[in-house]
PDB file of N, CA and C in Angstrom:
ATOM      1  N   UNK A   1     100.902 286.372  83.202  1.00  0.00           N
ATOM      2  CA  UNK A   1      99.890 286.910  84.096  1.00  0.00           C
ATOM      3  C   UNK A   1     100.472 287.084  85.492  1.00  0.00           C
ATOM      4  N   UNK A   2     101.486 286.181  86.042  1.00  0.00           N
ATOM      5  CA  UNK A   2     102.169 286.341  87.621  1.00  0.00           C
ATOM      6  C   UNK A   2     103.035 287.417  87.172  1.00  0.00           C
ATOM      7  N   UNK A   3     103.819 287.541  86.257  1.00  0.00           N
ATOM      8  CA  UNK A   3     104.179 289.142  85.865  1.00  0.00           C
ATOM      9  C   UNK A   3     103.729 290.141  85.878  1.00  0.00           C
ATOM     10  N   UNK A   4     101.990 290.168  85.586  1.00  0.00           N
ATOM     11  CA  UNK A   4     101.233 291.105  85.605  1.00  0.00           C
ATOM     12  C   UNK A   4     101.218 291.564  87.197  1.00  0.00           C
ATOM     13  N   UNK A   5     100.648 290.302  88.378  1.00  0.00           N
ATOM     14  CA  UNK A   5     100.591 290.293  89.555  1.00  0.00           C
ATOM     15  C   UNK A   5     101.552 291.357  90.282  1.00  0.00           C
ATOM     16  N   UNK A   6     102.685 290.556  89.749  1.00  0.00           N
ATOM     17  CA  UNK A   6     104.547 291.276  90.904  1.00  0.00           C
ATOM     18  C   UNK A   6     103.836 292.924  90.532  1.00  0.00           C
ATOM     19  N   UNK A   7     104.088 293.265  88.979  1.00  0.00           N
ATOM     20  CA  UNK A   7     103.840 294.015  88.893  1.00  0.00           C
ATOM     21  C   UNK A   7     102.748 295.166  89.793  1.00  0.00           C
ATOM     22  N   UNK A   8     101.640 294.621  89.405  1.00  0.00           N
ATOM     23  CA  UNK A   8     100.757 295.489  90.347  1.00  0.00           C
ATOM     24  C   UNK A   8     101.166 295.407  91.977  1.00  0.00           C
ATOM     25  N   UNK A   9     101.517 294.189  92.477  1.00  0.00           N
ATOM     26  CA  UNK A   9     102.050 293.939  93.602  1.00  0.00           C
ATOM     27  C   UNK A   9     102.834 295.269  94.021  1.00  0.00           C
ATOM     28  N   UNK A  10     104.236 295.273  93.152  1.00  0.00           N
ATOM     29  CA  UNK A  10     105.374 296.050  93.465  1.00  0.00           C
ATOM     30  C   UNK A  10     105.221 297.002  92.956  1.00  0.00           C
ATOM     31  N   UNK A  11     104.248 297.535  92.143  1.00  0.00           N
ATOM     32  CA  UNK A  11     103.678 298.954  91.831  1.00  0.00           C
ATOM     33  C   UNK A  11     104.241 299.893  92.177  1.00  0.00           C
ATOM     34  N   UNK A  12     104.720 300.807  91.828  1.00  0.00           N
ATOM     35  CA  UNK A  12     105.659 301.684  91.398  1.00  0.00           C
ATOM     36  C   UNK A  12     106.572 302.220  91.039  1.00  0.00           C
ATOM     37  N   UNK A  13     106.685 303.409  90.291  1.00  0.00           N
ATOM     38  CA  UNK A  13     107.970 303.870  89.262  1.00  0.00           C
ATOM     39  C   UNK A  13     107.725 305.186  88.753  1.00  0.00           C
ATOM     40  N   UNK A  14     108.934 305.637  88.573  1.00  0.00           N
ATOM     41  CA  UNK A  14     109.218 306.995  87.961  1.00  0.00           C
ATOM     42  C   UNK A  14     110.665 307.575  86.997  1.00  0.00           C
ATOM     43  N   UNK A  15     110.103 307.950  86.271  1.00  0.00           N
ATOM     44  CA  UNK A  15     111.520 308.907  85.741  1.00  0.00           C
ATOM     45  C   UNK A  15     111.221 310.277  85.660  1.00  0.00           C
ATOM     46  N   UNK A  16     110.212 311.197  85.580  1.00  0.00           N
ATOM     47  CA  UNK A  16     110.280 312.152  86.055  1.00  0.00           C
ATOM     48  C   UNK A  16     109.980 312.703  87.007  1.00  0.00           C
ATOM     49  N   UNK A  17     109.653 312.048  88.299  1.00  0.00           N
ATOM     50  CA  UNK A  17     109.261 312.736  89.521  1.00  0.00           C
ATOM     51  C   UNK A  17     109.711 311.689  90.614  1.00  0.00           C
ATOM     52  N   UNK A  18     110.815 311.366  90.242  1.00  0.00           N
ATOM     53  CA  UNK A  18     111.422 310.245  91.526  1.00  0.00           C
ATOM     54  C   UNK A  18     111.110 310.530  92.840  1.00  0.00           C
ATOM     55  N   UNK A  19     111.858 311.717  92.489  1.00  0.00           N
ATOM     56  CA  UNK A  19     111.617 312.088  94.532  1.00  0.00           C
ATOM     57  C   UNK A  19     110.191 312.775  95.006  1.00  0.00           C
ATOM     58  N   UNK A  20     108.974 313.218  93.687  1.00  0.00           N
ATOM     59  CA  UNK A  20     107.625 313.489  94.438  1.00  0.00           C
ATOM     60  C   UNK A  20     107.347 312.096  94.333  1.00  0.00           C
ATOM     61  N   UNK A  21     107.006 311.187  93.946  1.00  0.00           N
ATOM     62  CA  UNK A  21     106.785 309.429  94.266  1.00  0.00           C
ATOM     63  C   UNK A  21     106.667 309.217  95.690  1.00  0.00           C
ATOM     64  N   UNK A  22     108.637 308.968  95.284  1.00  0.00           N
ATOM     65  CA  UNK A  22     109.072 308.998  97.317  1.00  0.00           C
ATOM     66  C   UNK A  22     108.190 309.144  98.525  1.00  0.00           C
ATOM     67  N   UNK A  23     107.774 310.593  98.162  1.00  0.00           N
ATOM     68  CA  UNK A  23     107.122 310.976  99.347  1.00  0.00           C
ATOM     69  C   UNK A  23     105.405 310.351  99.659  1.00  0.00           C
ATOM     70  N   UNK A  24     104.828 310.186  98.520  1.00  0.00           N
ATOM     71  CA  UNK A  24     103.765 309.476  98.741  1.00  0.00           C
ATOM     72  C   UNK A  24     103.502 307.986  98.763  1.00  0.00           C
ATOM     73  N   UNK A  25     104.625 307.127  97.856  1.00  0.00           N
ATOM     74  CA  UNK A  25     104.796 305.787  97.763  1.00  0.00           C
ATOM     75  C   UNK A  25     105.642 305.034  98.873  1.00  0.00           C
ATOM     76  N   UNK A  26     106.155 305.705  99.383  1.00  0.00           N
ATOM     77  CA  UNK A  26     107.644 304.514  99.802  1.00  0.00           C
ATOM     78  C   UNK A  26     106.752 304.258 101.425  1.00  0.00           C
ATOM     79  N   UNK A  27     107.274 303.331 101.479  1.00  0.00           N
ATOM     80  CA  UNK A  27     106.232 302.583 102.882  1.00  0.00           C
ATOM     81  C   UNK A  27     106.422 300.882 102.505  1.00  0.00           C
ATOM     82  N   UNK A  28     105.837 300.322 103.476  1.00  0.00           N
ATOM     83  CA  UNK A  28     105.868 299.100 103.511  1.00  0.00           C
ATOM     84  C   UNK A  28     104.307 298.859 103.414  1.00  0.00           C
ATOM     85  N   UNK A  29     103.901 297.840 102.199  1.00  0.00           N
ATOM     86  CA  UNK A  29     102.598 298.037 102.188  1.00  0.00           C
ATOM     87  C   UNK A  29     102.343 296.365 101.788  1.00  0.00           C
ATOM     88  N   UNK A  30     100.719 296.152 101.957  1.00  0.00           N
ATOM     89  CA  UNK A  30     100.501 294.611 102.200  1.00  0.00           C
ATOM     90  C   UNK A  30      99.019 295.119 101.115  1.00  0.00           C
ATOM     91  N   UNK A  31      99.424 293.857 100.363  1.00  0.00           N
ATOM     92  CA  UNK A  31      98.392 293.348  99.151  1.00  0.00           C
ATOM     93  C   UNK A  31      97.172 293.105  99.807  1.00  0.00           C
ATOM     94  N   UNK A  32      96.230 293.537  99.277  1.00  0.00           N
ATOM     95  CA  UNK A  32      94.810 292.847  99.511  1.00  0.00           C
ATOM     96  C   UNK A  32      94.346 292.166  99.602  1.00  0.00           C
ATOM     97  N   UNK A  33      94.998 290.628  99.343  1.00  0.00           N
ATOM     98  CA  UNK A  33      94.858 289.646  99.248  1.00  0.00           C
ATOM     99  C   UNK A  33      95.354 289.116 100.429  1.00  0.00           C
ATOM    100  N   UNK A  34      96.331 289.539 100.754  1.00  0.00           N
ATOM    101  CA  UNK A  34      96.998 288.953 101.977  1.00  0.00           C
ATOM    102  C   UNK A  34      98.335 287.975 101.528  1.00  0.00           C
ATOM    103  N   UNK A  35      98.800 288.167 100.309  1.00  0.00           N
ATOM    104  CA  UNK A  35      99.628 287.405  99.742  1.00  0.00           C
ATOM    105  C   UNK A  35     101.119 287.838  99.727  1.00  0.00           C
ATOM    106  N   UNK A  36     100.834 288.984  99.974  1.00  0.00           N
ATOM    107  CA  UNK A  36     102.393 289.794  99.545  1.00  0.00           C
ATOM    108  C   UNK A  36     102.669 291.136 100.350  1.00  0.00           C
ATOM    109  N   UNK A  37     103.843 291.451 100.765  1.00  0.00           N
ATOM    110  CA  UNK A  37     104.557 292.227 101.924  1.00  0.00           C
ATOM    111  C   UNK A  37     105.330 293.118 100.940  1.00  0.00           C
ATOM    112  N   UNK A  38     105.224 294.084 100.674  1.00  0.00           N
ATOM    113  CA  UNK A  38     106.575 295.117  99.538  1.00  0.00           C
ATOM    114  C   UNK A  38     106.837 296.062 100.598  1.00  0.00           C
ATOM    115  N   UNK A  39     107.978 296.496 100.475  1.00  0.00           N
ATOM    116  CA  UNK A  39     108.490 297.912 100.667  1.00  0.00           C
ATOM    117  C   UNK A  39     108.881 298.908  99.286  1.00  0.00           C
ATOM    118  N   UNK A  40     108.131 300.193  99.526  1.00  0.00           N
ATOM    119  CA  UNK A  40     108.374 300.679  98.319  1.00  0.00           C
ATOM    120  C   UNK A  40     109.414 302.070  98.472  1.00  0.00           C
ATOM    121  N   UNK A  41     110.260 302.122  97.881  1.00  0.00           N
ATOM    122  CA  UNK A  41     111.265 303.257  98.336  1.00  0.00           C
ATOM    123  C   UNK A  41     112.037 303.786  97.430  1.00  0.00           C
ATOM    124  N   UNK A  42     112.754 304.336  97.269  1.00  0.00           N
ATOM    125  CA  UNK A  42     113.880 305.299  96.010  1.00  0.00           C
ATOM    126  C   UNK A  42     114.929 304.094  95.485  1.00  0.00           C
ATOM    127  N   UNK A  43     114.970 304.043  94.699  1.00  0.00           N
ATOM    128  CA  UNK A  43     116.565 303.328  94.221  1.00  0.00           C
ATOM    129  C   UNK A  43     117.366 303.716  93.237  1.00  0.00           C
ATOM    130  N   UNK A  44     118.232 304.959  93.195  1.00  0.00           N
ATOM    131  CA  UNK A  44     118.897 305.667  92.499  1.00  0.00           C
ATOM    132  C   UNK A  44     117.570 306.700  92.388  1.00  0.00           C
ATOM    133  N   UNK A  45     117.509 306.887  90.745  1.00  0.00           N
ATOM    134  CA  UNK A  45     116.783 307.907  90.345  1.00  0.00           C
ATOM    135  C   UNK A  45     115.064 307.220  89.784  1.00  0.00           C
ATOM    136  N   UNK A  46     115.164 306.304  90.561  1.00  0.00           N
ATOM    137  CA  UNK A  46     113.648 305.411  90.001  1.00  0.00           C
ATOM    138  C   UNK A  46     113.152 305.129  91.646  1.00  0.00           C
ATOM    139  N   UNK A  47     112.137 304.393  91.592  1.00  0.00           N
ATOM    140  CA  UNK A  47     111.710 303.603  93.006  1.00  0.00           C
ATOM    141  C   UNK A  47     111.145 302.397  92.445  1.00  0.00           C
ATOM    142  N   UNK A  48     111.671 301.725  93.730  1.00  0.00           N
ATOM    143  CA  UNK A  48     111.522 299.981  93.623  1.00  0.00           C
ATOM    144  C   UNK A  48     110.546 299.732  94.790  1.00  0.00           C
ATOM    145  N   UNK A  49     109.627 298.901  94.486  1.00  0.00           N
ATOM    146  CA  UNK A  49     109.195 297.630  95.073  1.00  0.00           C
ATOM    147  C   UNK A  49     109.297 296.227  95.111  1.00  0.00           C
ATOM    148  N   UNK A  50     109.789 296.091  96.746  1.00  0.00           N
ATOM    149  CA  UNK A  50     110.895 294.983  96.491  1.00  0.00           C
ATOM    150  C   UNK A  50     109.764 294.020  97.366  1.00  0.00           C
ATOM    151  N   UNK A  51     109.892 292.662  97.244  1.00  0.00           N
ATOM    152  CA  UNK A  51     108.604 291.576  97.757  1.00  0.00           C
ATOM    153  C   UNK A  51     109.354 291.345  99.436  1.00  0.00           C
ATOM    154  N   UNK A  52     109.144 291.844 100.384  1.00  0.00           N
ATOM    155  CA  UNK A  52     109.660 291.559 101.410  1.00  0.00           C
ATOM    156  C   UNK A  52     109.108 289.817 101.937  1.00  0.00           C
ATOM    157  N   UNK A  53     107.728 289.905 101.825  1.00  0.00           N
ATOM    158  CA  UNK A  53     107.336 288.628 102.246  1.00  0.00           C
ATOM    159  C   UNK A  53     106.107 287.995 101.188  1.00  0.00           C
ATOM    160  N   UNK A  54     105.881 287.129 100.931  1.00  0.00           N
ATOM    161  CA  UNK A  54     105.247 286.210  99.694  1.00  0.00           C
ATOM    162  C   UNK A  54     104.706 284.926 100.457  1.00  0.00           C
ATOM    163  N   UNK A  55     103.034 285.029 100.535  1.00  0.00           N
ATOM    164  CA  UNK A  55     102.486 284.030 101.280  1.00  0.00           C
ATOM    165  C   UNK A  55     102.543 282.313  99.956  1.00  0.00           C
ATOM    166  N   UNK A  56     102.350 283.107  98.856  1.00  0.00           N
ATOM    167  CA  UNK A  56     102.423 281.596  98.127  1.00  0.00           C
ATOM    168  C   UNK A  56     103.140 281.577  96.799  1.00  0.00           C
ATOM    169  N   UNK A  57     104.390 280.764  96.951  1.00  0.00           N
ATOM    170  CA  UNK A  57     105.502 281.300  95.900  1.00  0.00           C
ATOM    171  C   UNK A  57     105.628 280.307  94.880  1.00  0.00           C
ATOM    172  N   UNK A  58     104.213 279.542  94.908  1.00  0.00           N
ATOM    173  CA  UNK A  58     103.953 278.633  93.518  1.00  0.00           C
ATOM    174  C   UNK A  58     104.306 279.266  92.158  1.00  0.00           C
ATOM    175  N   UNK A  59     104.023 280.756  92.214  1.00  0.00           N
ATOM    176  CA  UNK A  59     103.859 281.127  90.869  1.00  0.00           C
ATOM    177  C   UNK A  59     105.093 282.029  90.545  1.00  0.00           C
ATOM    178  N   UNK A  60     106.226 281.120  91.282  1.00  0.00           N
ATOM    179  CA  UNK A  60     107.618 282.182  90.773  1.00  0.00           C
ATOM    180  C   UNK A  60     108.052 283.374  92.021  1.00  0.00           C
ATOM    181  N   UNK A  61     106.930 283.973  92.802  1.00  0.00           N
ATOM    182  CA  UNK A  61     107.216 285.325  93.221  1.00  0.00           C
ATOM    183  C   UNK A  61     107.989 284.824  94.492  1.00  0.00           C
ATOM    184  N   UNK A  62     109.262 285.223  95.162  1.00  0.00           N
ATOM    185  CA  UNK A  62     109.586 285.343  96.239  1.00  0.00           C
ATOM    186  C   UNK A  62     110.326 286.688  97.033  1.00  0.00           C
ATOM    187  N   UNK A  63     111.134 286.465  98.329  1.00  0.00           N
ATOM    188  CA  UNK A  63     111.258 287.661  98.773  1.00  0.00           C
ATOM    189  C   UNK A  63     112.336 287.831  97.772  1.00  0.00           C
ATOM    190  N   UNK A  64     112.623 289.455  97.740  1.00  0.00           N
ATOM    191  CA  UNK A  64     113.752 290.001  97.231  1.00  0.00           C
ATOM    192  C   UNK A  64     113.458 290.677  95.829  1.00  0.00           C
ATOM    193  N   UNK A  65     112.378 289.917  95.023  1.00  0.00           N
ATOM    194  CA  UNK A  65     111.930 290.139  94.183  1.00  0.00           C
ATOM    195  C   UNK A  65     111.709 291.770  93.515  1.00  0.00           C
ATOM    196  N   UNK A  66     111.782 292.352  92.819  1.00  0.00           N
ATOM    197  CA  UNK A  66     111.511 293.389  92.965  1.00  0.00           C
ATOM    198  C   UNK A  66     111.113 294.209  91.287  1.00  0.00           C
ATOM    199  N   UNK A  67     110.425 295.201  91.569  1.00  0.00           N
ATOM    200  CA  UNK A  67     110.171 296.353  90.013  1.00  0.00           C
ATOM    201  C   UNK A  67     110.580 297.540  90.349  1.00  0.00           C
ATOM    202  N   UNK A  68     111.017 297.784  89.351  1.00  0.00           N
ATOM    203  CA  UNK A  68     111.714 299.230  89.359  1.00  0.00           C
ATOM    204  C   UNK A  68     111.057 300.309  88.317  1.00  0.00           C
ATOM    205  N   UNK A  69     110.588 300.747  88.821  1.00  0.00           N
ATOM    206  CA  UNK A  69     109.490 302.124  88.199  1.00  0.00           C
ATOM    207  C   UNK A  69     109.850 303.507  88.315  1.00  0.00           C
ATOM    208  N   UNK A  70     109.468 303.745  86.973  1.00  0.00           N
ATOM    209  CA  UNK A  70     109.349 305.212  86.158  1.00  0.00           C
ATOM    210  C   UNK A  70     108.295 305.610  86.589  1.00  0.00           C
ATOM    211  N   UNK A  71     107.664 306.684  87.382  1.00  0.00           N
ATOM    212  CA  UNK A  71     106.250 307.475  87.473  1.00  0.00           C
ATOM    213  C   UNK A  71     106.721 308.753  87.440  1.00  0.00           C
ATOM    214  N   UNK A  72     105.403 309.301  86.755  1.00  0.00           N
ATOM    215  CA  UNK A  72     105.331 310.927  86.957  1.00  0.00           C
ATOM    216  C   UNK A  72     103.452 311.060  87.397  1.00  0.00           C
ATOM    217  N   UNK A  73     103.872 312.317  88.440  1.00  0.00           N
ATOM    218  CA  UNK A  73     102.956 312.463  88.658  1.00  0.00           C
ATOM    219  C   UNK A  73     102.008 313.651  87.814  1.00  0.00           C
ATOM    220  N   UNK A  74     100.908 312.971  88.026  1.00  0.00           N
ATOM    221  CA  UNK A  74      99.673 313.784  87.132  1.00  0.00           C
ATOM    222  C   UNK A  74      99.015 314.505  87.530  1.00  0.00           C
ATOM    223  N   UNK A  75      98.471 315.420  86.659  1.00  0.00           N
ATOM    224  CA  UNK A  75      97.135 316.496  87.302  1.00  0.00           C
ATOM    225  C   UNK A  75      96.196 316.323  88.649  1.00  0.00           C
ATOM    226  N   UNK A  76      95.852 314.707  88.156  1.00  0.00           N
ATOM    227  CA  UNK A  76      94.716 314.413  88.895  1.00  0.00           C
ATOM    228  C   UNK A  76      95.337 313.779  90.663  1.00  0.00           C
ATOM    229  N   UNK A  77      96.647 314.334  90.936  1.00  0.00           N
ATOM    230  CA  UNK A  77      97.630 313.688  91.667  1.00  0.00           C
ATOM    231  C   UNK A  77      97.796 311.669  92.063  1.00  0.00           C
ATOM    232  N   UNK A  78      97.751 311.104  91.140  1.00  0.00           N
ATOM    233  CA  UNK A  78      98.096 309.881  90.418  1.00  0.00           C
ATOM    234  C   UNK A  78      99.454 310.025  90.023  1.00  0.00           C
ATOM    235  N   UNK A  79      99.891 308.450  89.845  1.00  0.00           N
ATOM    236  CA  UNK A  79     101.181 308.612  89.457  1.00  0.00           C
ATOM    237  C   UNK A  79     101.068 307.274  87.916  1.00  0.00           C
ATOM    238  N   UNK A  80     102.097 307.988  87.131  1.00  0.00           N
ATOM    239  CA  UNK A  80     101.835 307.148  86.160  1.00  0.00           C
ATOM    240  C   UNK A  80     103.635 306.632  85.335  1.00  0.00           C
ATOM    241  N   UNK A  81     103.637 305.402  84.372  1.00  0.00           N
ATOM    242  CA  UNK A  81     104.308 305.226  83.775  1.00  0.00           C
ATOM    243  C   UNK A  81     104.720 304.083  83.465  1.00  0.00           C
ATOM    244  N   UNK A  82     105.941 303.448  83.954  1.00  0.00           N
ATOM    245  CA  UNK A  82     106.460 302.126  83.756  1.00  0.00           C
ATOM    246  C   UNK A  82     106.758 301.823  84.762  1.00  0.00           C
ATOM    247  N   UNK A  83     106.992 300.134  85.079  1.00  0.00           N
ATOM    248  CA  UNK A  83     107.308 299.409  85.475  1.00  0.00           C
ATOM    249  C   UNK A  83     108.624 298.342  85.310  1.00  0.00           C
ATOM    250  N   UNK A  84     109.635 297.754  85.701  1.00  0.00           N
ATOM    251  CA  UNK A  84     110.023 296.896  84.800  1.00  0.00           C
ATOM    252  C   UNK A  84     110.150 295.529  85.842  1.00  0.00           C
ATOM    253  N   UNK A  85     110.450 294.536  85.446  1.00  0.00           N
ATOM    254  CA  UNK A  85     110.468 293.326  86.572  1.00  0.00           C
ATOM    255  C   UNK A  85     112.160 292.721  86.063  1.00  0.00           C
ATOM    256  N   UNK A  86     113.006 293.222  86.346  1.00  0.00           N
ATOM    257  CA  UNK A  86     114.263 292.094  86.378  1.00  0.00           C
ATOM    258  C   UNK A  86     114.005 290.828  86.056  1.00  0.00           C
ATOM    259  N   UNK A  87     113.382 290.410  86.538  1.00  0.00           N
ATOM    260  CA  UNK A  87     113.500 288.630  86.794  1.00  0.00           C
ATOM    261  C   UNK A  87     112.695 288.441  85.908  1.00  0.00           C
ATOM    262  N   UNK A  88     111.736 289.020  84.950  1.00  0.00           N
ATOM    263  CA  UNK A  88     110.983 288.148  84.105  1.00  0.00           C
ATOM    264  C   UNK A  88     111.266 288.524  82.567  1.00  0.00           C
ATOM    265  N   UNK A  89     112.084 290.237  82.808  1.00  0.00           N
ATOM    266  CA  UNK A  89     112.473 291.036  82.028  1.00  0.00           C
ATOM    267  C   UNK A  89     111.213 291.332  81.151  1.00  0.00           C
ATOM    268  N   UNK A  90     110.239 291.844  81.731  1.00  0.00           N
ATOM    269  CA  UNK A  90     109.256 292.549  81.136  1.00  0.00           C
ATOM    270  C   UNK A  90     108.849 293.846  81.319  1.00  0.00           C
ATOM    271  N   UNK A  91     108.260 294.666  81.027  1.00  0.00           N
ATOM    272  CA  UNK A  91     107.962 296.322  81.345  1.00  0.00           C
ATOM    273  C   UNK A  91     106.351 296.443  81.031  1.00  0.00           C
ATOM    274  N   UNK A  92     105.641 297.187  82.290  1.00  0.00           N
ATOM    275  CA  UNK A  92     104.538 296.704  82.038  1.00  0.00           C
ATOM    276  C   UNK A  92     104.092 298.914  82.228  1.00  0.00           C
ATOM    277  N   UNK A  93     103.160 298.991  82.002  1.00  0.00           N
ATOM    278  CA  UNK A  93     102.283 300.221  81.889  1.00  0.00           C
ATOM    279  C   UNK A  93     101.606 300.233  83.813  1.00  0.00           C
ATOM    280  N   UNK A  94     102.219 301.214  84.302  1.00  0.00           N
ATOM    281  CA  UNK A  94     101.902 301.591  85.607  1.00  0.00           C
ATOM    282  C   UNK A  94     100.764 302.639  85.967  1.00  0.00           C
ATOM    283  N   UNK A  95      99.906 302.393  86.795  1.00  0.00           N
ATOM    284  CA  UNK A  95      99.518 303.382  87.353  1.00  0.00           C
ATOM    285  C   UNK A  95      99.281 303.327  88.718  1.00  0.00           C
ATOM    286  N   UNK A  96      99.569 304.659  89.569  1.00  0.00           N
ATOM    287  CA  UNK A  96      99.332 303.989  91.259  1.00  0.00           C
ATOM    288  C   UNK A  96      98.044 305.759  91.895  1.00  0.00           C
ATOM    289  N   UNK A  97      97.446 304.829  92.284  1.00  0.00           N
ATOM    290  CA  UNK A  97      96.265 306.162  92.963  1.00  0.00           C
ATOM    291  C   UNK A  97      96.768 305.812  94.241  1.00  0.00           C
ATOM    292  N   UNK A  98      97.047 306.724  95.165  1.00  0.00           N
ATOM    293  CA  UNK A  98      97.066 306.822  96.754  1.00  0.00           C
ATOM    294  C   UNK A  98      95.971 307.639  97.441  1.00  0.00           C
ATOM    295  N   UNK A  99      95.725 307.292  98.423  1.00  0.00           N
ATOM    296  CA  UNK A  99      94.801 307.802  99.327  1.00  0.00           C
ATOM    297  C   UNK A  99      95.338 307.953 100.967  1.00  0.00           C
ATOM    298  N   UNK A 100      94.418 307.837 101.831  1.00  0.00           N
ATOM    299  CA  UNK A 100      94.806 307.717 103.568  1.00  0.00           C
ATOM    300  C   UNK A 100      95.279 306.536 103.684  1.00  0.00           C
ATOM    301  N   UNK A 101      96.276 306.110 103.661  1.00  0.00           N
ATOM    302  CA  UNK A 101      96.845 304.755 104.259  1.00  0.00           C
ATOM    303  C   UNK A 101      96.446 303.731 103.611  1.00  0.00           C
ATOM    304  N   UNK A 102      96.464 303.628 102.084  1.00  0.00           N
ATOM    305  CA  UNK A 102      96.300 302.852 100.935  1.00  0.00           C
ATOM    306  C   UNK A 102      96.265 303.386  99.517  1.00  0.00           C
ATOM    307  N   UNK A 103      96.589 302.278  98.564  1.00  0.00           N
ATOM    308  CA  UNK A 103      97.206 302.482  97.833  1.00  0.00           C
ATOM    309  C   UNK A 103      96.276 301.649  96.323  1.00  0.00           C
ATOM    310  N   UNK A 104      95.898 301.953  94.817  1.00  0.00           N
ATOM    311  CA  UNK A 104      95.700 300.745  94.524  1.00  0.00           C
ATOM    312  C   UNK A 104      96.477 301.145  92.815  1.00  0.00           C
ATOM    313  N   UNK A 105      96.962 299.820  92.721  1.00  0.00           N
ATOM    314  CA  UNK A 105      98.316 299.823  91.575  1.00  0.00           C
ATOM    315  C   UNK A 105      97.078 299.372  90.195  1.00  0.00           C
ATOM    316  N   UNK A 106      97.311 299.812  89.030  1.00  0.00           N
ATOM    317  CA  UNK A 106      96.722 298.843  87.617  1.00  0.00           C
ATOM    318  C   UNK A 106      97.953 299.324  86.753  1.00  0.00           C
ATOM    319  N   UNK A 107      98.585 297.455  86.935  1.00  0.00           N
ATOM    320  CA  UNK A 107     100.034 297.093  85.781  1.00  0.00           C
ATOM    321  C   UNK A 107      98.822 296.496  84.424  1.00  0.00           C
ATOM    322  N   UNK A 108      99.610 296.803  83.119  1.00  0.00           N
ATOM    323  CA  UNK A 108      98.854 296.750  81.742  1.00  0.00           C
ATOM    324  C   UNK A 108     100.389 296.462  81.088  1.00  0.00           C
ATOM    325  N   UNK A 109      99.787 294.942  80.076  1.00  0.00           N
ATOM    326  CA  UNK A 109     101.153 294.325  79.597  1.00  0.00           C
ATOM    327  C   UNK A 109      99.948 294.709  77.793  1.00  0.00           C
ATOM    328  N   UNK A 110     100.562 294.194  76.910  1.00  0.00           N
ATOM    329  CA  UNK A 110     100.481 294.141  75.210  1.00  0.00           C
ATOM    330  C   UNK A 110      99.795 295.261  75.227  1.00  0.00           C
ATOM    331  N   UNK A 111      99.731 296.563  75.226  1.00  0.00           N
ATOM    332  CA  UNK A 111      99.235 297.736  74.902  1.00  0.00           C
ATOM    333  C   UNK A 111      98.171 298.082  75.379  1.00  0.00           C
ATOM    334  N   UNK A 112      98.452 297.720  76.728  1.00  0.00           N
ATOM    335  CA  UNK A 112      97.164 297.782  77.609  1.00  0.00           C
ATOM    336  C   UNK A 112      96.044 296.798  77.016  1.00  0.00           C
ATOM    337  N   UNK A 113      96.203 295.802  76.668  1.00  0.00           N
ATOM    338  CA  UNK A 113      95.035 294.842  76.773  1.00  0.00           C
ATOM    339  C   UNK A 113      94.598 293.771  77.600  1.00  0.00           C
ATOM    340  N   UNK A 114      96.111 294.128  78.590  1.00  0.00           N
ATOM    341  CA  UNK A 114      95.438 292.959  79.694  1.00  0.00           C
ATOM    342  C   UNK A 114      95.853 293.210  80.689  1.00  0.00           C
ATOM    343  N   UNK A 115      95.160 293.777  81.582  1.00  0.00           N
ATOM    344  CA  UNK A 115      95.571 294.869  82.921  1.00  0.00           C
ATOM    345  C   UNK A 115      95.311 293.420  84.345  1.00  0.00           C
ATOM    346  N   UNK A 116      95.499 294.392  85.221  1.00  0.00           N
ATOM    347  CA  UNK A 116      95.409 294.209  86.523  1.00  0.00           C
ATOM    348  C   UNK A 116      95.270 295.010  87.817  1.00  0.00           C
ATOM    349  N   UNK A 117      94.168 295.174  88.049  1.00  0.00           N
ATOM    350  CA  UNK A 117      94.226 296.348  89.476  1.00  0.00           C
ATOM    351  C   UNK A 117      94.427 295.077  90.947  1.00  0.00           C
ATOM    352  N   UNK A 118      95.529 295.886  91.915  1.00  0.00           N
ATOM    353  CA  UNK A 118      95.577 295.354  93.113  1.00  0.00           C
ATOM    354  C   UNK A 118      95.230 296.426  94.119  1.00  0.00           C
ATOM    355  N   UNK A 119      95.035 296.472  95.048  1.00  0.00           N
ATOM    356  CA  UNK A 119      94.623 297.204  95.954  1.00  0.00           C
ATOM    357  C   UNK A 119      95.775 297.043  97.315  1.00  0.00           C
ATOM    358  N   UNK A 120      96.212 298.578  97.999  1.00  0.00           N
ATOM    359  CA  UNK A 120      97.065 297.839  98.867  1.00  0.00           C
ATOM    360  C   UNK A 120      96.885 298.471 100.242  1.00  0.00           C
ATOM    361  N   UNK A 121      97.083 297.886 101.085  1.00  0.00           N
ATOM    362  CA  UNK A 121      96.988 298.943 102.519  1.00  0.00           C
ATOM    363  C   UNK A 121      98.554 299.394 103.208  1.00  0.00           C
ATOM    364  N   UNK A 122      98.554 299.843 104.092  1.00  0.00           N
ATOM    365  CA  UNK A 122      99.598 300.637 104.627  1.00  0.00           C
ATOM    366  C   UNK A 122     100.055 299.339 105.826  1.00  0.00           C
ATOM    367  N   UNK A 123     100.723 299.044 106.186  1.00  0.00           N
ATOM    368  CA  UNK A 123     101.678 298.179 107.262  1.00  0.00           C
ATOM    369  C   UNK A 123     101.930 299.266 108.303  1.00  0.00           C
ATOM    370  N   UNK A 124     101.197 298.341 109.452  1.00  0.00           N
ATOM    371  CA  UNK A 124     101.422 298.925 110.808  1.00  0.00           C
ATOM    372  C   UNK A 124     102.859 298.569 111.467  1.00  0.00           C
TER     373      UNK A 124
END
């Protein structure tokens, strides 16, 4: 389930639209919760969200941390696909909706039966 978290946390990825992602994802953005600091940006031909800052790292997550995501973007201009987490070596089902200066991620692990929506804002 803290896999599920990073995930939605570090929300986003692509393999066919790396660089339209880019332009709407990459930013430095802060969880809704107030728990977690990502920067989200290109890394090769995917984009990563990497945990810049982590208010409570009981459950494994610290800085540096990061997912590396596959998205393509969709009709409904959404971005969709995979996720993967290095460190826990899992791959979870991505989706990221953007808006004005926020963001909200839903990571889905066993065939989508056990999701997670986070919500994120934009860093001033």
């Amino acid at each position: 389930m803290r896999r599920l978290l990073l995930a939605s946390a570090l929300l986003l990825a692509p393999p066919a639209a790396a660089g339209a992602a880019s332009t709407a994802l990459d930013g430095v953005w802060l969880r809704d919760d107030g728990n977690a600091r990502v920067r989200i940006a290109p890394c090769g031909d995917k984009i990563c969200a990497t945990n810049l800052w982590i208010g409570d790292t009981s459950k494994g997550e610290e800085p540096g941390d990061k997912l590396i995501m596959s998205l393509s973007r969709q009709p409904d201009g959404s971005f969709s696909g995979t996720a993967y987490d290095p460190k826990r070596d899992w791959t979870y089902a991505m989706t990221v909706k953007t808006g004005p200066g926020e963001l909200s991620t839903r990571g889905c692990v066993l065939g989508r039966l056990l999701c997670r929506d986070v919500g994120w804002k934009a860093a001033e």
